[in-house]
Protein backbone atom coordinates (compact mmCIF):
# COMPACT_ATOMS: atom_id res chain seq x y z
CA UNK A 1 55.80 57.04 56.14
CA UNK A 2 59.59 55.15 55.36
CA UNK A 3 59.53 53.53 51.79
CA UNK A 4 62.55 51.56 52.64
CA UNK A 5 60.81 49.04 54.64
CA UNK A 6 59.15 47.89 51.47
CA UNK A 7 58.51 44.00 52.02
CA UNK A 8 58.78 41.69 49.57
CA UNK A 9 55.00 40.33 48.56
CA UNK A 10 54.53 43.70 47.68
CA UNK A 11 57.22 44.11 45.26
CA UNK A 12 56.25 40.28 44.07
CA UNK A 13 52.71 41.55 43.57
CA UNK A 14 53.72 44.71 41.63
CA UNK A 15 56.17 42.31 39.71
CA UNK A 16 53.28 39.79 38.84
CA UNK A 17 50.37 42.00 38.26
CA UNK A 18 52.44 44.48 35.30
CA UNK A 19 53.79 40.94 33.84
CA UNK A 20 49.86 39.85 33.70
CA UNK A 21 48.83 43.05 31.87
CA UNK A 22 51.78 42.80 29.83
CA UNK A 23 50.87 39.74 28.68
CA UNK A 24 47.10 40.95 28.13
CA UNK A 25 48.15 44.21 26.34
CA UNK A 26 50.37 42.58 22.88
CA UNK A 27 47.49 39.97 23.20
CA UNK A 28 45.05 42.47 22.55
CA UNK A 29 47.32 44.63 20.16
CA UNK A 30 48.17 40.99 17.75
CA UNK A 31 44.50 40.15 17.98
CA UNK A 32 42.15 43.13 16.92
CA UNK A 33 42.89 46.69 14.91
CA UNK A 34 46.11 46.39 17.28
CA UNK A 35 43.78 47.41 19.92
CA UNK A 36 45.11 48.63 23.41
CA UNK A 37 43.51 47.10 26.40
CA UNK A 38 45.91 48.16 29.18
CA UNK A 39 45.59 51.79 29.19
CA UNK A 40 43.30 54.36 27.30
CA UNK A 41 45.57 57.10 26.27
CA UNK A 42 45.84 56.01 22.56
CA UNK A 43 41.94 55.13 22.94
CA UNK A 44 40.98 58.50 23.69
CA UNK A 45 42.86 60.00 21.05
CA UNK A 46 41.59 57.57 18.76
CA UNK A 47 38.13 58.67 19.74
CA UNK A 48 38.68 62.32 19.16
CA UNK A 49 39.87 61.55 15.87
CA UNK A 50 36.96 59.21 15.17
CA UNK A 51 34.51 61.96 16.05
CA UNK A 52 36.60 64.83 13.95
CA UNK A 53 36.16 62.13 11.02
CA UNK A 54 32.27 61.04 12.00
CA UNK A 55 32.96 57.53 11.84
CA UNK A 56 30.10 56.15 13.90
CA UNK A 57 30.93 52.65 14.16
CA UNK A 58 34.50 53.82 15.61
CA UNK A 59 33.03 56.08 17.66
CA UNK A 60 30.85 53.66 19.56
CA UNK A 61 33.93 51.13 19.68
CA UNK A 62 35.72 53.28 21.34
CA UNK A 63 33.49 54.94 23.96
CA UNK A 64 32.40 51.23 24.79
CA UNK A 65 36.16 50.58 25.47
CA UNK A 66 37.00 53.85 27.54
CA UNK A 67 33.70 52.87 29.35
CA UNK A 68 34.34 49.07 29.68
CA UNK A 69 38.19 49.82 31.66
CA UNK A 70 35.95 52.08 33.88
CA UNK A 71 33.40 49.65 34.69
CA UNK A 72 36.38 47.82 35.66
CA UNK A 73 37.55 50.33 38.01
CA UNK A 74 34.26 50.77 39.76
CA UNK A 75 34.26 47.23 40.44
CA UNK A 76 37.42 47.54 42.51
CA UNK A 77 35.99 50.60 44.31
CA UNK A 78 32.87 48.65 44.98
CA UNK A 79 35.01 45.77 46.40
CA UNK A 80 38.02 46.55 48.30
CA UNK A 81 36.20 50.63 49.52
CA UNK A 82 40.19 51.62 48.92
CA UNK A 83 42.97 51.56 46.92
CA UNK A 84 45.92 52.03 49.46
CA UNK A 85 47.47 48.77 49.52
CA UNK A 86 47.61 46.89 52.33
CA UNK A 87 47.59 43.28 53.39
CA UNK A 88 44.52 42.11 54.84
CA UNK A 89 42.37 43.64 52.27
CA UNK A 90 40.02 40.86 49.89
CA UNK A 91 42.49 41.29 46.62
CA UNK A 92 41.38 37.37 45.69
CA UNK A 93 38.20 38.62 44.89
CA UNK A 94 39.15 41.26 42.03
CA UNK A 95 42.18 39.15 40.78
CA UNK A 96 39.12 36.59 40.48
CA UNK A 97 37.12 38.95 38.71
CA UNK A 98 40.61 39.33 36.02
CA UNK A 99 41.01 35.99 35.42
CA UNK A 100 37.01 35.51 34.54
CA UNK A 101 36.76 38.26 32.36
CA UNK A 102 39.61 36.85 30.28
CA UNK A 103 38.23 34.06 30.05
CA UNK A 104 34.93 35.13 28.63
CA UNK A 105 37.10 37.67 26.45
CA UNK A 106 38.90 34.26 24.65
CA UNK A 107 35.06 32.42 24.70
CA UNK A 108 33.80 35.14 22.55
CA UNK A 109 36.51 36.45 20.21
CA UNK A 110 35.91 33.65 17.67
CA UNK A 111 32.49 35.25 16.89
CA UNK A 112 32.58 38.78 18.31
CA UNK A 113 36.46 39.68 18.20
CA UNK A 114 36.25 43.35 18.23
CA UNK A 115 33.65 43.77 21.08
CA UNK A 116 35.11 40.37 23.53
CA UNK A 117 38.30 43.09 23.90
CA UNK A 118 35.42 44.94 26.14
CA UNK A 119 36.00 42.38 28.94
CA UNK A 120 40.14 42.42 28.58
CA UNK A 121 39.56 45.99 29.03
CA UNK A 122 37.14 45.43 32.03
CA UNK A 123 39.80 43.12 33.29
CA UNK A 124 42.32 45.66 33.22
CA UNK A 125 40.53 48.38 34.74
CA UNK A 126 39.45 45.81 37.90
CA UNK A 127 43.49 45.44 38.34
CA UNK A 128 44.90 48.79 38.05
CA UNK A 129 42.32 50.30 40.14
CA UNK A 130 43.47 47.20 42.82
CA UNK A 131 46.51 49.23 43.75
CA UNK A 132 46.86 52.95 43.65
CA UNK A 133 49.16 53.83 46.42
CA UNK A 134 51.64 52.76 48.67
CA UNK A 135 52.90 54.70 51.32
CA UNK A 136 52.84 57.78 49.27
CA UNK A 137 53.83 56.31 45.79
CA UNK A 138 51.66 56.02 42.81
CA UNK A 139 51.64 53.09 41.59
CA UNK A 140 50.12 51.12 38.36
CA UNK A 141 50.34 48.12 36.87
CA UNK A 142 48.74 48.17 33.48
CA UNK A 143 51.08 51.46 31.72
CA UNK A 144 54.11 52.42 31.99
CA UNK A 145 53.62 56.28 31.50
CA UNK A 146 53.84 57.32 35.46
CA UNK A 147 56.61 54.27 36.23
CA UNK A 148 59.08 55.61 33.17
CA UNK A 149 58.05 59.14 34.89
CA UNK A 150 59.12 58.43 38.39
CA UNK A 151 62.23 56.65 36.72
CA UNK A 152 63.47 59.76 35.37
CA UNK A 153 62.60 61.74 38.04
CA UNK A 154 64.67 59.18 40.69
CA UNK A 155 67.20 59.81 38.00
CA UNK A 156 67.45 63.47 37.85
CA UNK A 157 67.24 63.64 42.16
CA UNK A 158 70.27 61.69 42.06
CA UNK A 159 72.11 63.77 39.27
CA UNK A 160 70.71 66.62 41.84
CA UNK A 161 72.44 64.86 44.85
CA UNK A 162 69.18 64.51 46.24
CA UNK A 163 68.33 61.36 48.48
CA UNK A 164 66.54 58.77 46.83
CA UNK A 165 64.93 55.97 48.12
CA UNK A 166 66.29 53.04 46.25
CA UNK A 167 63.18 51.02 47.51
CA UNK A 168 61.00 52.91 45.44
CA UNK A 169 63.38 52.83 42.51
CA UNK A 170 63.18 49.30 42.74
CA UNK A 171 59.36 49.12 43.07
CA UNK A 172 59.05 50.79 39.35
CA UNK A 173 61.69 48.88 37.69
CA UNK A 174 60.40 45.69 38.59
CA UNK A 175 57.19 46.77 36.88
CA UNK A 176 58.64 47.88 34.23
CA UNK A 177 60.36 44.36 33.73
CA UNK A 178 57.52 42.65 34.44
CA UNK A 179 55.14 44.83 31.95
CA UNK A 180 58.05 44.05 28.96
CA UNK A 181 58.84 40.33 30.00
CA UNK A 182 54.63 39.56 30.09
CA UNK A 183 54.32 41.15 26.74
CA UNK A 184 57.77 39.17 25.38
CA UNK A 185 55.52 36.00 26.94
CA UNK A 186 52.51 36.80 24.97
CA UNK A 187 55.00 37.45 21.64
CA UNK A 188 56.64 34.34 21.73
CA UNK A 189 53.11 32.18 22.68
CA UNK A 190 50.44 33.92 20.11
CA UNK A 191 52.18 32.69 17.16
CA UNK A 192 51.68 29.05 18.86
CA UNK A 193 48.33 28.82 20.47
CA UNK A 194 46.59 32.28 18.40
CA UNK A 195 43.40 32.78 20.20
CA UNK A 196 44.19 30.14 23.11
CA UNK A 197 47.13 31.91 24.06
CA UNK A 198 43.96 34.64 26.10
CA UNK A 199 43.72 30.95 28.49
CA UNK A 200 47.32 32.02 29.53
CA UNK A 201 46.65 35.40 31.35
CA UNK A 202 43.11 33.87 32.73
CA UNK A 203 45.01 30.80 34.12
CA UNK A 204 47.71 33.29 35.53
CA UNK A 205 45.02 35.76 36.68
CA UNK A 206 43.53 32.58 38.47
CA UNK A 207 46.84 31.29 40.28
CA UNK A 208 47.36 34.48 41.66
CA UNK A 209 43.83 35.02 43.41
CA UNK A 210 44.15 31.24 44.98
CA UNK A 211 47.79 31.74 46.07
CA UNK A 212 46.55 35.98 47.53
CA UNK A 213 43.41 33.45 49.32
CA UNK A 214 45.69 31.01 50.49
CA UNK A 215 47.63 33.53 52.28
CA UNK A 216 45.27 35.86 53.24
CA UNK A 217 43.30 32.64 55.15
CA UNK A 218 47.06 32.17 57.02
CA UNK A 219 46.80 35.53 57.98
CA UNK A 220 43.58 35.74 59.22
CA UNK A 221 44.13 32.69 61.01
CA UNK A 222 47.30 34.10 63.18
CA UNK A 223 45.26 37.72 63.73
CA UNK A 224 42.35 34.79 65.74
């Protein structure tokens, strides 16, 4: 299926989610042990070097959050039954899901810091498992790993004189930007508001399921 038909609330969404777990990610990493919440690469590593070391309490950390940004993930299985994106589908009810686990991440980090990262992680795993594919393209928006990826590889098609679809170029590099300019937000905030600046992502998390309702109800309306 063409790529260059991409419409626009589809490169808005891509643009808005990665800025959201941008902003969640350096939250996380100034906050706790500089503790990834976004993606579990670094997590699992940590964990193999945790067990190699026996360090118990580490150990359980770090399987609870591998296991917590699963959880996550199921719970967009459970809900939207597939991750193809495509308009029409109930999206308001996982962003929902974000924004509340956020917010009970910030309720409990004065008094459990280490283990309220469990629901950022949660939240993250609910997102990224939102949208896996587009018409063909991979795409996440909580790491960077597979956008940088496909960036080089646009990169070295063109140096090939290959064809490549600009669309999709486009598609990556605005999550890219979004995934640094949400993570400059979260910089420039958490020395102002410390652990209130977690209210930020939630209240973003929030705006974004009411504004995918309010047009998803439109929609619905003109399919009657």
């Amino acid at each position: 299926m063409p790529f260059y038909t991409l419409p626009l609330w589809v490169q808005l969404g891509a643009f808005f989610l990665a800025f959201n777990a941008g902003m969640i990610n350096v939250l996380g990493l100034v906050t706790v042990l500089h503790q990834s919440v976004s993606h579990m690469t670094g997590n699992v590593s940590m964990l193999a070097q945790a067990i190699t070391n026996w360090q118990p309490s580490s150990i359980l950390y770090l399987f609870l959050i591998t296991l917590s940004y699963v959880v996550g993930s199921f719970y967009s299985g459970l809900i939207l039954g597939n991750s193809q994106f495509r308009f029409g589908r109930l999206y308001g009810i996982p962003l929902s899901l974000v924004a509340l686990f956020i917010f009970l991440c910030w309720l409990l980090l004065p008094y459990f810091p280490r283990y309220a990262l469990l629901w950022a992680c949660v939240a993250m795993g609910v997102q990224n498992a939102m949208v896996s594919h587009y018409k063909g393209t991979i795409i996440r928006t909580t790491h960077l790993s597979g956008v940088l990826t496909d960036l080089g590889l646009a990169l070295g098609y063109r140096a090939r004189g290959l064809e490549v679809e600009s669309k999709r170029v486009l598609l990556h590099l605005l999550i890219l930007i979004g995934f640094f300019l949400g993570g400059l937000l979260a910089s420039l905030i958490y020395p102002l508001l410390k652990l209130n600046a977690f209210l930020i992502p939630a209240l973003f998390s929030f705006m974004l399921s009411m504004a995918y309702w309010v047009i998803y109800l439109r929609y619905r309306h003109r399919q009657n």
